[in-house]
Protein backbone atom coordinates (compact mmCIF):
# COMPACT_ATOMS: atom_id res chain seq x y z
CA UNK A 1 4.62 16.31 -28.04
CA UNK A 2 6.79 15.42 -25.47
CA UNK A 3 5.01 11.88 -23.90
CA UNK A 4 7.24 10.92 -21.42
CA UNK A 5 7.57 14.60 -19.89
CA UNK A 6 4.13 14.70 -19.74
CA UNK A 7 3.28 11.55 -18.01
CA UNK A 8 6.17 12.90 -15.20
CA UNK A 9 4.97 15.93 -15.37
CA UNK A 10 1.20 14.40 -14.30
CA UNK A 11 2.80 12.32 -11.46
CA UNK A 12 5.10 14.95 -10.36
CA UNK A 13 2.09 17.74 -9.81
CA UNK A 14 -0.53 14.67 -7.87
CA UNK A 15 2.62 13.57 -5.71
CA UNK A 16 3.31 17.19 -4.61
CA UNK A 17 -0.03 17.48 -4.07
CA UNK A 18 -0.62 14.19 -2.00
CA UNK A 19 2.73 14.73 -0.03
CA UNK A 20 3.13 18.58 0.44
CA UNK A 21 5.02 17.99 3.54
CA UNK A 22 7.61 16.74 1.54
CA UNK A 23 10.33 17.52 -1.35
CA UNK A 24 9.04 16.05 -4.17
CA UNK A 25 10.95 16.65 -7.65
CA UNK A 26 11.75 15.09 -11.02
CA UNK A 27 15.56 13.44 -10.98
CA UNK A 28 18.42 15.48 -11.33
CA UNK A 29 20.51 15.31 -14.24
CA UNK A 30 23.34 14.52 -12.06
CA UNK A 31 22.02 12.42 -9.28
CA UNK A 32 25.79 11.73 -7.82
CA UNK A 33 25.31 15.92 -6.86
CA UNK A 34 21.82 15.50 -5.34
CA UNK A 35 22.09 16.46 -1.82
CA UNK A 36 19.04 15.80 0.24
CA UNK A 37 18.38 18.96 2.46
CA UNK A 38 14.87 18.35 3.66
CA UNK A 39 13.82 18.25 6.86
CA UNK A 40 11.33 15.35 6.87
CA UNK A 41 12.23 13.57 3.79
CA UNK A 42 12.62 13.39 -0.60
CA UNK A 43 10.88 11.89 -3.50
CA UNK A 44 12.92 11.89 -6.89
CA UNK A 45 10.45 10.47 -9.96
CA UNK A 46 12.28 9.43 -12.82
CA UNK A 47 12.02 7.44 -16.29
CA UNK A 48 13.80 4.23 -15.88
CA UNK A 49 13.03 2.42 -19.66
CA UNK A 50 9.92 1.46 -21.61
CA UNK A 51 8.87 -2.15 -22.94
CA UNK A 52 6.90 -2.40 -26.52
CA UNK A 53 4.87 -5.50 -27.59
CA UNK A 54 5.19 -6.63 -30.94
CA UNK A 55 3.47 -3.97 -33.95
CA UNK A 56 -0.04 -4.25 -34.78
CA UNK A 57 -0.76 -3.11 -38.29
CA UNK A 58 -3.41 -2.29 -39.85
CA UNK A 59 -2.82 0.64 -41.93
CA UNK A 60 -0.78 2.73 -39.25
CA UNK A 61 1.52 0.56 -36.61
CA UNK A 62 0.94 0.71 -33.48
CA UNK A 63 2.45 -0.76 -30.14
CA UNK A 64 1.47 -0.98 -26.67
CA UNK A 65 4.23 0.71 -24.62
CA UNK A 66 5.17 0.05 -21.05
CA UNK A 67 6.62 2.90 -19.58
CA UNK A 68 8.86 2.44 -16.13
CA UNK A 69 8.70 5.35 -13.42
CA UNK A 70 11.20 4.72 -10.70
CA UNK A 71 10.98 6.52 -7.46
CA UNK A 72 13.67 7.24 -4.80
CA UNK A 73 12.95 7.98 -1.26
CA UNK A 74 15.33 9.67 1.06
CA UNK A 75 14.41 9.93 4.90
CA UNK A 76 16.19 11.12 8.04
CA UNK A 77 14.59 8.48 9.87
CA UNK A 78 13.53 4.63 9.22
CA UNK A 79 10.89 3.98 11.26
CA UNK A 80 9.80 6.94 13.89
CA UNK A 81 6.79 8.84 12.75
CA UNK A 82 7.71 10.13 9.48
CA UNK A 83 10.34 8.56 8.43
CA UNK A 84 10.89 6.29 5.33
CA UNK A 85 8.44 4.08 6.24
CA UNK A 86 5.74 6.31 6.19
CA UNK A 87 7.05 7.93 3.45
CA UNK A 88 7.04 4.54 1.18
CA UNK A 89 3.58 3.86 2.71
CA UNK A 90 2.19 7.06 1.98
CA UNK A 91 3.98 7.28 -1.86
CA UNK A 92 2.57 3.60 -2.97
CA UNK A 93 -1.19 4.88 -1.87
CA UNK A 94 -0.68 7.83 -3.85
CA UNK A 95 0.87 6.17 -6.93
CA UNK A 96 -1.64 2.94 -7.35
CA UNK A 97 -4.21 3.68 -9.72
CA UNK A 98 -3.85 7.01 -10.43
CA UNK A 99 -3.95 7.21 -14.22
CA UNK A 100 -0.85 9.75 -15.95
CA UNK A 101 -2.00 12.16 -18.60
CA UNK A 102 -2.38 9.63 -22.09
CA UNK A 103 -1.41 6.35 -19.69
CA UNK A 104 -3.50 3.49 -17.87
CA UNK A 105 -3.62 3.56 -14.20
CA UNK A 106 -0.24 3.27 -12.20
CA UNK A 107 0.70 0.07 -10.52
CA UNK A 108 3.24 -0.95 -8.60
CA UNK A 109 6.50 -3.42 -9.63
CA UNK A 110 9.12 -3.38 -6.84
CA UNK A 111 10.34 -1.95 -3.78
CA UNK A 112 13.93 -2.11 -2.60
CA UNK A 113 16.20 -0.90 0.38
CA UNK A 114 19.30 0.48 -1.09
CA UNK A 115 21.09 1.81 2.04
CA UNK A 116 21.84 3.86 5.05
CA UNK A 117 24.65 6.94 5.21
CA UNK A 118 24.66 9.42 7.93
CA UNK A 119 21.14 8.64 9.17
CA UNK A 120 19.87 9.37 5.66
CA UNK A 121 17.66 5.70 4.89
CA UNK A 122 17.45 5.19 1.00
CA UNK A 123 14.77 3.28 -0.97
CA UNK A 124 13.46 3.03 -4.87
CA UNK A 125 9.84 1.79 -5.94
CA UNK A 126 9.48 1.28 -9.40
CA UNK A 127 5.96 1.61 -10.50
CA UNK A 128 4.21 0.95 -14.19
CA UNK A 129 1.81 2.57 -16.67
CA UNK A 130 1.25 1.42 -20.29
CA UNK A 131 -0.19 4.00 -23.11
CA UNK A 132 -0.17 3.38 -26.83
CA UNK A 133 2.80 4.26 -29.20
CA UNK A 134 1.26 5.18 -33.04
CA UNK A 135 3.44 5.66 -35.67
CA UNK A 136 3.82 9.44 -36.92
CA UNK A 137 2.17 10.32 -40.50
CA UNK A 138 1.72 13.96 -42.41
CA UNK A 139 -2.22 15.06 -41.84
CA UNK A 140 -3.87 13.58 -45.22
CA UNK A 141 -6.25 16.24 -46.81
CA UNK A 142 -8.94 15.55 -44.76
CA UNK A 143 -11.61 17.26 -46.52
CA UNK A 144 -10.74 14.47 -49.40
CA UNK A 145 -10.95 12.36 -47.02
CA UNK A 146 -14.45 12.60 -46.18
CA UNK A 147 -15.21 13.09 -49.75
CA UNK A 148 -13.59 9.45 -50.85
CA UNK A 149 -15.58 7.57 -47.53
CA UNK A 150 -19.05 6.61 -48.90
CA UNK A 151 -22.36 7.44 -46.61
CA UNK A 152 -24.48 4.44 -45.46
CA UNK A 153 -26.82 5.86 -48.82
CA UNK A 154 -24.82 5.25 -50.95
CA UNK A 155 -23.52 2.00 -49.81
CA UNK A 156 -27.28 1.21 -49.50
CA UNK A 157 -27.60 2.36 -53.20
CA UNK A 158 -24.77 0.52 -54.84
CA UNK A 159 -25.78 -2.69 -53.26
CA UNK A 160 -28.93 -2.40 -54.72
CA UNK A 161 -28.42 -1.62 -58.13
CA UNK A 162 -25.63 -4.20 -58.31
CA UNK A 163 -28.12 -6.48 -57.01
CA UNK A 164 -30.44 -5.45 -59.47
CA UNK A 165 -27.99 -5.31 -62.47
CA UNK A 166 -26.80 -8.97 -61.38
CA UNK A 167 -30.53 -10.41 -61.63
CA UNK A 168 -30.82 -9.31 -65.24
């Protein structure tokens, strides 16, 4: 399973559905050949990195990961209606707290002008989810599984009869 294509996959389908009057679409591969074409305005969603605490093992190790979305905005205007003002305003109340397929709810890092060519205004929020990173193990035989994990019984029964055997 593909995790981090299916936690921009999740954001991708509730931002098109929050802003359908605007492009909304995963990052190019090559953003240097994006060209914005829309009428009103963009939204490019990409992966930006992922943090891990330290392992916790118990038998399997797992680590809390903290995965970075990053979010680009692209407006013909700054501040009329529509523009990337509204745009921002509208993305962060769409992105904080809803909760990505397998992740905690989304919250918000940073915000950041990044410029201003041929009336096309330019901004990125960066935005944060954590979910849970297990290590991968073959399936065990499961039905020896169950076999080998004792029923409250017969924990109940072995305690007695070593309590019995120890009293003698």
């Amino acid at each position: 399973m593909n995790l981090t294509r299916s936690v921009l996959d999740s954001v991708l389908t509730h931002i098109q559905q929050v802003l359908p009057d605007y492009s909304v679409q995963l990052m190019p591969n090559n953003l240097k050949n994006y060209q914005f074409v829309h009428p009103l305005g963009a939204v490019l969603i990409g992966y930006q990195r992922s943090k891990f605490s330290k392992p916790c093992t118990t038998d399997l190790i797992t680590q809390e990961r903290r995965l970075q979305l990053r979010f680009t905005v692209f407006a013909r205007s700054l501040g009329g209606e529509r523009g990337a003002l509204d745009l921002l305003d509208f993305l962060r109340l769409a992105l904080v707290g809803f909760q990505p397929n397998h992740c905690q709810q989304i919250r918000l890092l940073s915000e950041r002008f990044l410029g201003e060519a041929d009336g096309v205004w330019c901004y990125r929020l960066s935005a944060r989810t954590e979910t849970l990173q297990v290590e991968r193990r073959p399936v065990v035989n499961q039905q020896n599984l169950v076999k080998s994990i004792p029923t409250r019984g017969e924990i109940k029964a072995k305690a007695i009869s070593q309590s019995v055997t120890s009293k003698e």
